[in-house]
N, C-alpha and C. Protein backbone atom coordinates (compact mmCIF):
# COMPACT_ATOMS: atom_id res chain seq x y z
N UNK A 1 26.33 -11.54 48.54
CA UNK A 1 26.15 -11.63 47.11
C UNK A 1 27.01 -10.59 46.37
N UNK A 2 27.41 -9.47 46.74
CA UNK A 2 28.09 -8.44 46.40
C UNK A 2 29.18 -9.20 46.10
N UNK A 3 30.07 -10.13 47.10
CA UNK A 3 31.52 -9.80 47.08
C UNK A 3 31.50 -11.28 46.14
N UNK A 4 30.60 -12.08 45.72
CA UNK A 4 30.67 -12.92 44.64
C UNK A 4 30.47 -12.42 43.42
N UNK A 5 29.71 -11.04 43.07
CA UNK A 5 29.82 -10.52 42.16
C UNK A 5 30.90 -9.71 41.64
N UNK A 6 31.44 -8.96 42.72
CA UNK A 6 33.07 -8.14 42.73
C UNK A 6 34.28 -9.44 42.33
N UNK A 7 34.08 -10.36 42.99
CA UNK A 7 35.04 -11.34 42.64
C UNK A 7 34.68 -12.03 41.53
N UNK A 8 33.84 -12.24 40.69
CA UNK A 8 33.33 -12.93 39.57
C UNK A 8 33.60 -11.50 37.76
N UNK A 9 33.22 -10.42 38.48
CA UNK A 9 33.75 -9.15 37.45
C UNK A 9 35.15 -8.99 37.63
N UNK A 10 36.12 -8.86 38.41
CA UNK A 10 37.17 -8.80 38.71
C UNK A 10 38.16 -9.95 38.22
N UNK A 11 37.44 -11.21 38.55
CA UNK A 11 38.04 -12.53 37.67
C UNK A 11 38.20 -11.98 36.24
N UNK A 12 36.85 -12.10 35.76
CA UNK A 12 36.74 -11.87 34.24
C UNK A 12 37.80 -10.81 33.72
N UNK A 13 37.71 -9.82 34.47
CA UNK A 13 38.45 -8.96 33.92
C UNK A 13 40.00 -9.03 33.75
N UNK A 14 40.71 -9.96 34.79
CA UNK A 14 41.98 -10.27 35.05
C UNK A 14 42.27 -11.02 33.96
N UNK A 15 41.19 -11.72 33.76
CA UNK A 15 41.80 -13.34 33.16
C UNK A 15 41.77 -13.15 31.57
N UNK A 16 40.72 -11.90 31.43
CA UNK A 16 41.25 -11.54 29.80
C UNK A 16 42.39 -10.68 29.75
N UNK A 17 42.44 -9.90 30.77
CA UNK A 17 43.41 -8.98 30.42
C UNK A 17 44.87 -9.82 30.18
N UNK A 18 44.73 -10.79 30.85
CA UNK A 18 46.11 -12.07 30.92
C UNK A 18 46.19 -12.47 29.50
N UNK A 19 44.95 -12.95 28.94
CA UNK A 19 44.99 -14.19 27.73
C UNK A 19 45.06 -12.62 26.74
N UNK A 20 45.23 -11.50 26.89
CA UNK A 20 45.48 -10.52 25.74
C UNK A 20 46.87 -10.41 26.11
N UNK A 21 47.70 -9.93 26.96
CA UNK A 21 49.17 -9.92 27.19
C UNK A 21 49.42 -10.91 27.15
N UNK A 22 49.56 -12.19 27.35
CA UNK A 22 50.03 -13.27 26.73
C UNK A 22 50.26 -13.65 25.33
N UNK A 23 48.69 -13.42 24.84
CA UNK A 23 48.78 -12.84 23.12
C UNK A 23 49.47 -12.29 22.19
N UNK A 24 49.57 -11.03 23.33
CA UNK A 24 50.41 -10.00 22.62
C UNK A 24 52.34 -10.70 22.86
N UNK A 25 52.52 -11.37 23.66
CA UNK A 25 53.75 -11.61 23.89
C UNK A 25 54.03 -12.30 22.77
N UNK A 26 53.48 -13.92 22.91
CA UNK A 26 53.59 -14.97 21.85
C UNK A 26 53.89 -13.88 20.47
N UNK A 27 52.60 -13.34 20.04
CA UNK A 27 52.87 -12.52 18.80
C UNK A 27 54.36 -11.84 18.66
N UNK A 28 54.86 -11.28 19.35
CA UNK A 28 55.94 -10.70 19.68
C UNK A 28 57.03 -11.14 19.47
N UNK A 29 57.18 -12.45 20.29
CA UNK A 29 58.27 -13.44 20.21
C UNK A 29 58.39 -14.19 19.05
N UNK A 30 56.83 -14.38 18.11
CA UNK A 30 57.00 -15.99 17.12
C UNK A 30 58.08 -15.35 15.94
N UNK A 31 58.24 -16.52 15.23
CA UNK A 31 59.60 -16.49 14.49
C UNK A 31 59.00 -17.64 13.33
N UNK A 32 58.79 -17.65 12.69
CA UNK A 32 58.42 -18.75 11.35
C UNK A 32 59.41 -19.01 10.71
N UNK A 33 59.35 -20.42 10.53
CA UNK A 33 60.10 -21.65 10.85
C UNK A 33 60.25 -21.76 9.00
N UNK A 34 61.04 -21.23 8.35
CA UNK A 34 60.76 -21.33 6.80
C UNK A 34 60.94 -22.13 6.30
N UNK A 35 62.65 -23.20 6.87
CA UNK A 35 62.70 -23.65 6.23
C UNK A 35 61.75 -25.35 5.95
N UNK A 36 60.69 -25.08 7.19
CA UNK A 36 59.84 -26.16 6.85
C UNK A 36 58.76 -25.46 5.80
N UNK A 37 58.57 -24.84 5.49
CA UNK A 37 57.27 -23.95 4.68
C UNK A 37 58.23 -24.19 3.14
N UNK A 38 59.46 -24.18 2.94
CA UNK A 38 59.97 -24.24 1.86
C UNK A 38 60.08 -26.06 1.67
N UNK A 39 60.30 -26.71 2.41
CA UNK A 39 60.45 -28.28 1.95
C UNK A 39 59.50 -28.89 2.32
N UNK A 40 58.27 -28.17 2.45
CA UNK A 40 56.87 -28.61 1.86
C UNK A 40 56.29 -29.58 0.97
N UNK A 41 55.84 -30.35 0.53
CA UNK A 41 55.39 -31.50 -0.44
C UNK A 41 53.99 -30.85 -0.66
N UNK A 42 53.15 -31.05 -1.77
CA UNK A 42 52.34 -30.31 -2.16
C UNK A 42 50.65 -31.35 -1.09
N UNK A 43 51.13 -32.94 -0.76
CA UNK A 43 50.29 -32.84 -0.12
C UNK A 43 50.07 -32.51 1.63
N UNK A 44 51.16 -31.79 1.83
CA UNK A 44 51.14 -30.94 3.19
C UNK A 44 51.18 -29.46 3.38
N UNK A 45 51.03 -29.15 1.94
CA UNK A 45 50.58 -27.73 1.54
C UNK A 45 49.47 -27.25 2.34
N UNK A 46 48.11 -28.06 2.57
CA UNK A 46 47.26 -27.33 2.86
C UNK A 46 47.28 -27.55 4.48
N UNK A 47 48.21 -28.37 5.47
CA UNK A 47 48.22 -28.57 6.48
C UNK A 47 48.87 -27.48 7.70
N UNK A 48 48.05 -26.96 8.37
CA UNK A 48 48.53 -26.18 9.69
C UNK A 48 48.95 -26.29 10.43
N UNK A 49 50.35 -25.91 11.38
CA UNK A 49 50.76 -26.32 12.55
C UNK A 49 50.45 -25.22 13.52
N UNK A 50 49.98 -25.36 14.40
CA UNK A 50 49.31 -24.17 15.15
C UNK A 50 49.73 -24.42 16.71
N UNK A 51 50.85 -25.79 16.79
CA UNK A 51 51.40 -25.99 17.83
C UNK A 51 51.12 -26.48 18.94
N UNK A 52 51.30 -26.50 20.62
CA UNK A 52 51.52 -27.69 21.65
C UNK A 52 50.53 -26.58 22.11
N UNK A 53 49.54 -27.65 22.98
CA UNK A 53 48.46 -27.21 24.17
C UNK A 53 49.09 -27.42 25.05
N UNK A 54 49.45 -26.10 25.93
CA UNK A 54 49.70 -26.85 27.73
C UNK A 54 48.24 -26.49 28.49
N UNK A 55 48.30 -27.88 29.43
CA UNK A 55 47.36 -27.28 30.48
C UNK A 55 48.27 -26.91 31.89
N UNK A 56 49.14 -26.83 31.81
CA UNK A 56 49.49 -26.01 32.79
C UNK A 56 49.76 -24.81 32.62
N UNK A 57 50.23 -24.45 31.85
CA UNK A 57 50.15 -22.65 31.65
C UNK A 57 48.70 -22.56 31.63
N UNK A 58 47.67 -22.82 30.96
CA UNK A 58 46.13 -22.43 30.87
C UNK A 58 45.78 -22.15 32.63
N UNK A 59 46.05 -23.36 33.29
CA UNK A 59 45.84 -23.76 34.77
C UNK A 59 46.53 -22.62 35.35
N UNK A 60 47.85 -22.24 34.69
CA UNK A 60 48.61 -21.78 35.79
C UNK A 60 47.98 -19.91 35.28
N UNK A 61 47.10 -19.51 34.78
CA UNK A 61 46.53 -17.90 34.05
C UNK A 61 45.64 -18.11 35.24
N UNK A 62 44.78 -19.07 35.00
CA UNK A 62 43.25 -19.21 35.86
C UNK A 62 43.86 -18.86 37.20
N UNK A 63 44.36 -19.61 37.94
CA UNK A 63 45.01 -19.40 39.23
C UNK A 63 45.40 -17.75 39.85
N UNK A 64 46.24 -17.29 38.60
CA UNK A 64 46.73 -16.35 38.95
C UNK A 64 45.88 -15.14 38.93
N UNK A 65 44.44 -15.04 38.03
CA UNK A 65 43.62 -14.51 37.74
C UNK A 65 42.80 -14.61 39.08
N UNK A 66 42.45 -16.01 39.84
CA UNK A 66 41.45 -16.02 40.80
C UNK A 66 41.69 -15.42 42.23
N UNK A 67 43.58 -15.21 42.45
CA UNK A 67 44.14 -15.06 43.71
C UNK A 67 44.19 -13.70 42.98
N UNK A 68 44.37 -12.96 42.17
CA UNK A 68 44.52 -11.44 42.23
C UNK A 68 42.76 -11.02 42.76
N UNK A 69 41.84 -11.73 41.74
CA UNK A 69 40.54 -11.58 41.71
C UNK A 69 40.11 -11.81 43.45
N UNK A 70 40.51 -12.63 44.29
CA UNK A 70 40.74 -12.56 45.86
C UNK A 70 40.75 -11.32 46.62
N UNK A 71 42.11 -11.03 45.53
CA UNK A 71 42.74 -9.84 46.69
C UNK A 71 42.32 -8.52 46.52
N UNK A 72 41.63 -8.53 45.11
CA UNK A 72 40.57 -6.95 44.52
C UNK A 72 39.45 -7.43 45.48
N UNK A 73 38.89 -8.54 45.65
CA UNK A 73 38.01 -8.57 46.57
C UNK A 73 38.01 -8.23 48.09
N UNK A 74 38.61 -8.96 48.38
CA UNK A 74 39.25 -8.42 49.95
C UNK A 74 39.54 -6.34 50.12
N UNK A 75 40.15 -6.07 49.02
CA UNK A 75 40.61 -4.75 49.29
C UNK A 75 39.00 -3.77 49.14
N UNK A 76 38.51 -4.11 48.38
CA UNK A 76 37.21 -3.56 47.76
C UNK A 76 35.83 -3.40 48.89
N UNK A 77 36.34 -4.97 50.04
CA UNK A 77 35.13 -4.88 50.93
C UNK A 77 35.60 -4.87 52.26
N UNK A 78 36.72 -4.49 52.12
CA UNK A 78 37.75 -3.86 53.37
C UNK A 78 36.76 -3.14 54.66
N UNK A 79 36.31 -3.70 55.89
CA UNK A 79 35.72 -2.50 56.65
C UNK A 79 35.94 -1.35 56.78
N UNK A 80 35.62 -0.56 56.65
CA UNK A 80 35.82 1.09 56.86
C UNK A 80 36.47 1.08 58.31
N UNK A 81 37.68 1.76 58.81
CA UNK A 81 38.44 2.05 59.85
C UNK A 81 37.88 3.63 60.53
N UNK A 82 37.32 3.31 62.11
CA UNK A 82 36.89 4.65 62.33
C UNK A 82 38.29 5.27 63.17
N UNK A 83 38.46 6.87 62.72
CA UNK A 83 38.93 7.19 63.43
C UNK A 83 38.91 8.03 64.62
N UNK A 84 39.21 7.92 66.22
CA UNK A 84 38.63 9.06 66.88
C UNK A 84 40.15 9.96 67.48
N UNK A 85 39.07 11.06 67.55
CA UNK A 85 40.30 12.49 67.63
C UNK A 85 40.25 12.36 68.99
């Protein structure tokens, strides 16, 4: 039960820390597109483009989140190595 809980906190923690650096990238990179905001018509004034859903990038965070979240697990419940003198 431990190492489903280490791997279930460890997920969580990966997979936001991902969807915030990703965040922060997009933010980083975007560039607004003016000259559609300027040849606007007043009834597409109030309309938002907020852009393309992939599910493979979404798919491809989760993944990468669950195999790190693996390998914090594995390292975390590692047997103790005895050593003799």
């Amino acid at each position: 039960m431990k190492k489903h809980a280490t791997f279930l906190g460890s997920f969580l923690v990966v997979y936001i820390g991902l969807q915030i650096l990703s965040g922060m990238v997009l933010t980083m990179f975007y560039s607004a597109e003016i000259i559609h905001s300027l040849g606007s018509t007043p009834s597409t004034a109030s309309e938002v483009a907020f852009g393309e859903v992939s599910f493979i990038r979404g798919a491809g965070m989760v993944v990468v989140a669950a195999v790190i979240a693996f390998l914090i697990t594995k390292v975390c419940h590692r047997p103790k190595t005895q050593t003799h003198a």
